[in-house]
C-alpha atoms as a PDB file:
ATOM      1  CA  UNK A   1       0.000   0.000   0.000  1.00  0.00           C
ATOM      2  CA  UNK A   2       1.113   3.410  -0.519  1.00  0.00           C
ATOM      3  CA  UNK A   3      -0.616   6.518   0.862  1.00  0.00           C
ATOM      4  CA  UNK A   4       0.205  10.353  -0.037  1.00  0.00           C
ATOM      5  CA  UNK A   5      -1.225  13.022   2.293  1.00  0.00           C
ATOM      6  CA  UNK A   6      -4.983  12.132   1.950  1.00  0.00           C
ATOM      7  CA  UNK A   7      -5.042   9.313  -1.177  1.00  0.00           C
ATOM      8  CA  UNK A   8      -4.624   5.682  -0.186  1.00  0.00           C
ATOM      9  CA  UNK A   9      -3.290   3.451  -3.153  1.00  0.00           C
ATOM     10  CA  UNK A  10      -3.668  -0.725  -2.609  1.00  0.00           C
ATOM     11  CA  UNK A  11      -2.192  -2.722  -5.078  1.00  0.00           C
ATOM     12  CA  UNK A  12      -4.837  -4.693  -7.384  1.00  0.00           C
ATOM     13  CA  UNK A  13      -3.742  -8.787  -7.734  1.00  0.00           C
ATOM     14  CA  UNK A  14      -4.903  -9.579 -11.516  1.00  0.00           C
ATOM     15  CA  UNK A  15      -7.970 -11.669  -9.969  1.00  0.00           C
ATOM     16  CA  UNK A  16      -9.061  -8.632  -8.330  1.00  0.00           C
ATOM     17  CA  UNK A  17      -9.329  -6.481 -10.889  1.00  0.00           C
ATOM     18  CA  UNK A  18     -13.010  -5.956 -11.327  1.00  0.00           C
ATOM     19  CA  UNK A  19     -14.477  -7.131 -14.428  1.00  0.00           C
ATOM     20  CA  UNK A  20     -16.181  -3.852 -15.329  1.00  0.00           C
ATOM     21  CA  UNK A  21     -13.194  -1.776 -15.991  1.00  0.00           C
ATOM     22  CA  UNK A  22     -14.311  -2.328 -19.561  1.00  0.00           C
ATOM     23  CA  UNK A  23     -17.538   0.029 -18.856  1.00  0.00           C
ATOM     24  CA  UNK A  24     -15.552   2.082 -16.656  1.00  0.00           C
ATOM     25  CA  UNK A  25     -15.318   5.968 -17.263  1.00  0.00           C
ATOM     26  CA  UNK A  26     -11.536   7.118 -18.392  1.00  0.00           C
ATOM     27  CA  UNK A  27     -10.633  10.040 -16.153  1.00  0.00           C
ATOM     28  CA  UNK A  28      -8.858  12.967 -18.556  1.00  0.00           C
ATOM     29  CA  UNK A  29      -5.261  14.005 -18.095  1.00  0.00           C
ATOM     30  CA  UNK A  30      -5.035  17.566 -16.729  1.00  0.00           C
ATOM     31  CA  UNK A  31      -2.459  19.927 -18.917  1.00  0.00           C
ATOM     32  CA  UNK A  32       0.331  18.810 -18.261  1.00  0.00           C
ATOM     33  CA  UNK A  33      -0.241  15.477 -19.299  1.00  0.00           C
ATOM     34  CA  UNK A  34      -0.881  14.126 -15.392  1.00  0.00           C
ATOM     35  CA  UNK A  35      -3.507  11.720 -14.034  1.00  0.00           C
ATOM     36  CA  UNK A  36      -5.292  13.488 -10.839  1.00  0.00           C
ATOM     37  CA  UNK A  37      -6.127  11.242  -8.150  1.00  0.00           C
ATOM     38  CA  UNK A  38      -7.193  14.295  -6.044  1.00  0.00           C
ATOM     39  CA  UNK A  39      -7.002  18.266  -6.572  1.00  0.00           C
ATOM     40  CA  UNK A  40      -6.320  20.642  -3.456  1.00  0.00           C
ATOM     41  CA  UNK A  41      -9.423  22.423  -2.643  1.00  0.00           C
ATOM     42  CA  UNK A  42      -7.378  25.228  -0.541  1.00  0.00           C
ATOM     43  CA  UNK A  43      -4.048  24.960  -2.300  1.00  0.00           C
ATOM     44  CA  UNK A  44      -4.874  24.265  -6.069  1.00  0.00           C
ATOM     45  CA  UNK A  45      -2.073  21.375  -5.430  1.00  0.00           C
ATOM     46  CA  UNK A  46      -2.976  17.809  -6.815  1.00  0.00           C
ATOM     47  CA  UNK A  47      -2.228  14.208  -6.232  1.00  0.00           C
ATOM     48  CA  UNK A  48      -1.316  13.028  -9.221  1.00  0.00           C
ATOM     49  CA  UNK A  49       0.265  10.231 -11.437  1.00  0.00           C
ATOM     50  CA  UNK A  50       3.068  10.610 -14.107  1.00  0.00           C
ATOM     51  CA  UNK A  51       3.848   7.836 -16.549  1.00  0.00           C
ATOM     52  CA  UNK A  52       1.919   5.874 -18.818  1.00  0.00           C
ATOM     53  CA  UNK A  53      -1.492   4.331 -18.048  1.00  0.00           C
ATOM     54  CA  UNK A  54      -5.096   4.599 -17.310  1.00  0.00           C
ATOM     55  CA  UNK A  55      -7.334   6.079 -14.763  1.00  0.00           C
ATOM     56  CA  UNK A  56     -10.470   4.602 -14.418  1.00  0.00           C
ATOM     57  CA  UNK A  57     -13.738   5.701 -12.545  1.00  0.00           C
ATOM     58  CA  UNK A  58     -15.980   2.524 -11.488  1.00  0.00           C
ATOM     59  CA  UNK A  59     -19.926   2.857 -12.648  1.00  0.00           C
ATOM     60  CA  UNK A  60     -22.176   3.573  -9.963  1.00  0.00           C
ATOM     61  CA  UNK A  61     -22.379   5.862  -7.233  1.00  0.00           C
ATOM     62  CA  UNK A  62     -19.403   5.295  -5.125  1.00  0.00           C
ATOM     63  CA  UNK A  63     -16.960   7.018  -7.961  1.00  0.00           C
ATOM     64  CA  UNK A  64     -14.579   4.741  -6.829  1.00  0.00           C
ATOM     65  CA  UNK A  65     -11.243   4.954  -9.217  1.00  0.00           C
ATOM     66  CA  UNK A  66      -9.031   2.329 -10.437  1.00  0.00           C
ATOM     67  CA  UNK A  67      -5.497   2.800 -11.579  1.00  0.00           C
ATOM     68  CA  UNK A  68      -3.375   1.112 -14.462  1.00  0.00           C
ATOM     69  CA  UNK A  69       0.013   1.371 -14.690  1.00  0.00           C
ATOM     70  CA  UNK A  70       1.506  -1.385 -17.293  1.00  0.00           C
ATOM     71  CA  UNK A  71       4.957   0.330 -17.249  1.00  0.00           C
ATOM     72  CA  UNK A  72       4.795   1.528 -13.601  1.00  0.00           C
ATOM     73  CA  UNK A  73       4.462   5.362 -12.678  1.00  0.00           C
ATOM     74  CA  UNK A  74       5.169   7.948 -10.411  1.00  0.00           C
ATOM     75  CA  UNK A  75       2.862   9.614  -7.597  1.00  0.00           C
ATOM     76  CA  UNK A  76       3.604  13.458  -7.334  1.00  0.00           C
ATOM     77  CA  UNK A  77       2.646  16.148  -5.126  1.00  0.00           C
ATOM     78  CA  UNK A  78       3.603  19.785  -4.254  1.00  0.00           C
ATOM     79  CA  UNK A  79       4.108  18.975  -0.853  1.00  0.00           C
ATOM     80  CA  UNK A  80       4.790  14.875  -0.869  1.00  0.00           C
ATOM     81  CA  UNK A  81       8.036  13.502  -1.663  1.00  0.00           C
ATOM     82  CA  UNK A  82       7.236  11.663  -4.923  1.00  0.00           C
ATOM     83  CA  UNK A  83       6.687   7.597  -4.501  1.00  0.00           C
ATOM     84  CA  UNK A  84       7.920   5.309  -7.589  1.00  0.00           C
ATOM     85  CA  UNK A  85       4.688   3.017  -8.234  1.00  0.00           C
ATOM     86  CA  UNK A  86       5.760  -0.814 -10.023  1.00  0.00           C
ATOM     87  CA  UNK A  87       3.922  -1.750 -12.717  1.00  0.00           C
ATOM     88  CA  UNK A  88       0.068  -3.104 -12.422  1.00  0.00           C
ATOM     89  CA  UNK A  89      -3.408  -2.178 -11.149  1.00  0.00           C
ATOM     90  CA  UNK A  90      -4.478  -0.184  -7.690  1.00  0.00           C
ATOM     91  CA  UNK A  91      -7.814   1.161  -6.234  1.00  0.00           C
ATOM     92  CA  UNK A  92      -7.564   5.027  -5.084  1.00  0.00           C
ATOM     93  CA  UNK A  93      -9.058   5.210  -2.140  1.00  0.00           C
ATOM     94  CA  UNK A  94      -9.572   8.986  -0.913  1.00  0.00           C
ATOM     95  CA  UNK A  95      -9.298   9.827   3.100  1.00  0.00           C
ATOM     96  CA  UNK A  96     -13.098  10.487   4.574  1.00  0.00           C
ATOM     97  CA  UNK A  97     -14.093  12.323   7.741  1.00  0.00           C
ATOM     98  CA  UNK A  98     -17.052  12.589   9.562  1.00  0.00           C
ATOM     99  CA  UNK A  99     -18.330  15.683  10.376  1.00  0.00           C
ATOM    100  CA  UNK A 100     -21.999  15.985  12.233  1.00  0.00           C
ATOM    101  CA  UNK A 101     -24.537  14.772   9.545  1.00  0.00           C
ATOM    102  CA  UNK A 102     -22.550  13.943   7.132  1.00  0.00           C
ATOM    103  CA  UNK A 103     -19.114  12.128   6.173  1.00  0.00           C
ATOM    104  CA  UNK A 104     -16.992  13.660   2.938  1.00  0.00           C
ATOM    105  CA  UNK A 105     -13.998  13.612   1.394  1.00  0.00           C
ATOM    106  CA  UNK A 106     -10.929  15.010   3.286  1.00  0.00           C
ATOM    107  CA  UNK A 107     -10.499  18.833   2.020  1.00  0.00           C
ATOM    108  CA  UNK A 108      -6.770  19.604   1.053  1.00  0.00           C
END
């Protein structure tokens, strides 16, 4: 596992890779040429992932993302030390917190 500031990545075995990746949503590449896991409300900084590959958002409501790397990659961030990622698949798993009422995503 490998966790940057708020963004958890796991590391996917083949068999887990679910079988609707095929119907899953491709996330763009911001402009310069990154894939975001998560964007800095506060600071405009971003968690994101240089190198070839794919980043997919599951169907349904959860938004969950998936991540393929077939060459490996590299996880950057403005204020992270950058963490070399091998080749394969991960689930992005973004940092929660419950607040009264509710539970969202960790703000940045």
């Amino acid at each position: 596992m490998y966790r940057q500031g708020d963004v958890l990545i796991v590391p996917l075995a083949p068999e887990e890779v679910p079988p609707q990746t095929r119907d899953a949503h491709e996330e763009p590449r911001d402009g310069r040429g990154r894939m975001v896991l998560a964007l800095g409300e506060v600071t405009g900084h971003a968690h994101a992932v240089v190198g070839p590959g794919r980043l997919l958002r599951e169907p349904g409501g959860s938004g969950a993302m998936l991540l393929e790397l077939p060459g490996g990659g590299r996880l950057v961030h403005e204020e992270h030390a950058a963490i070399t990622l091998p080749k394969g698949w991960y689930r992005v798993i973004r940092q929660r917190e419950y607040v009264p009422g509710a539970v969202r995503l960790v703000a940045d």
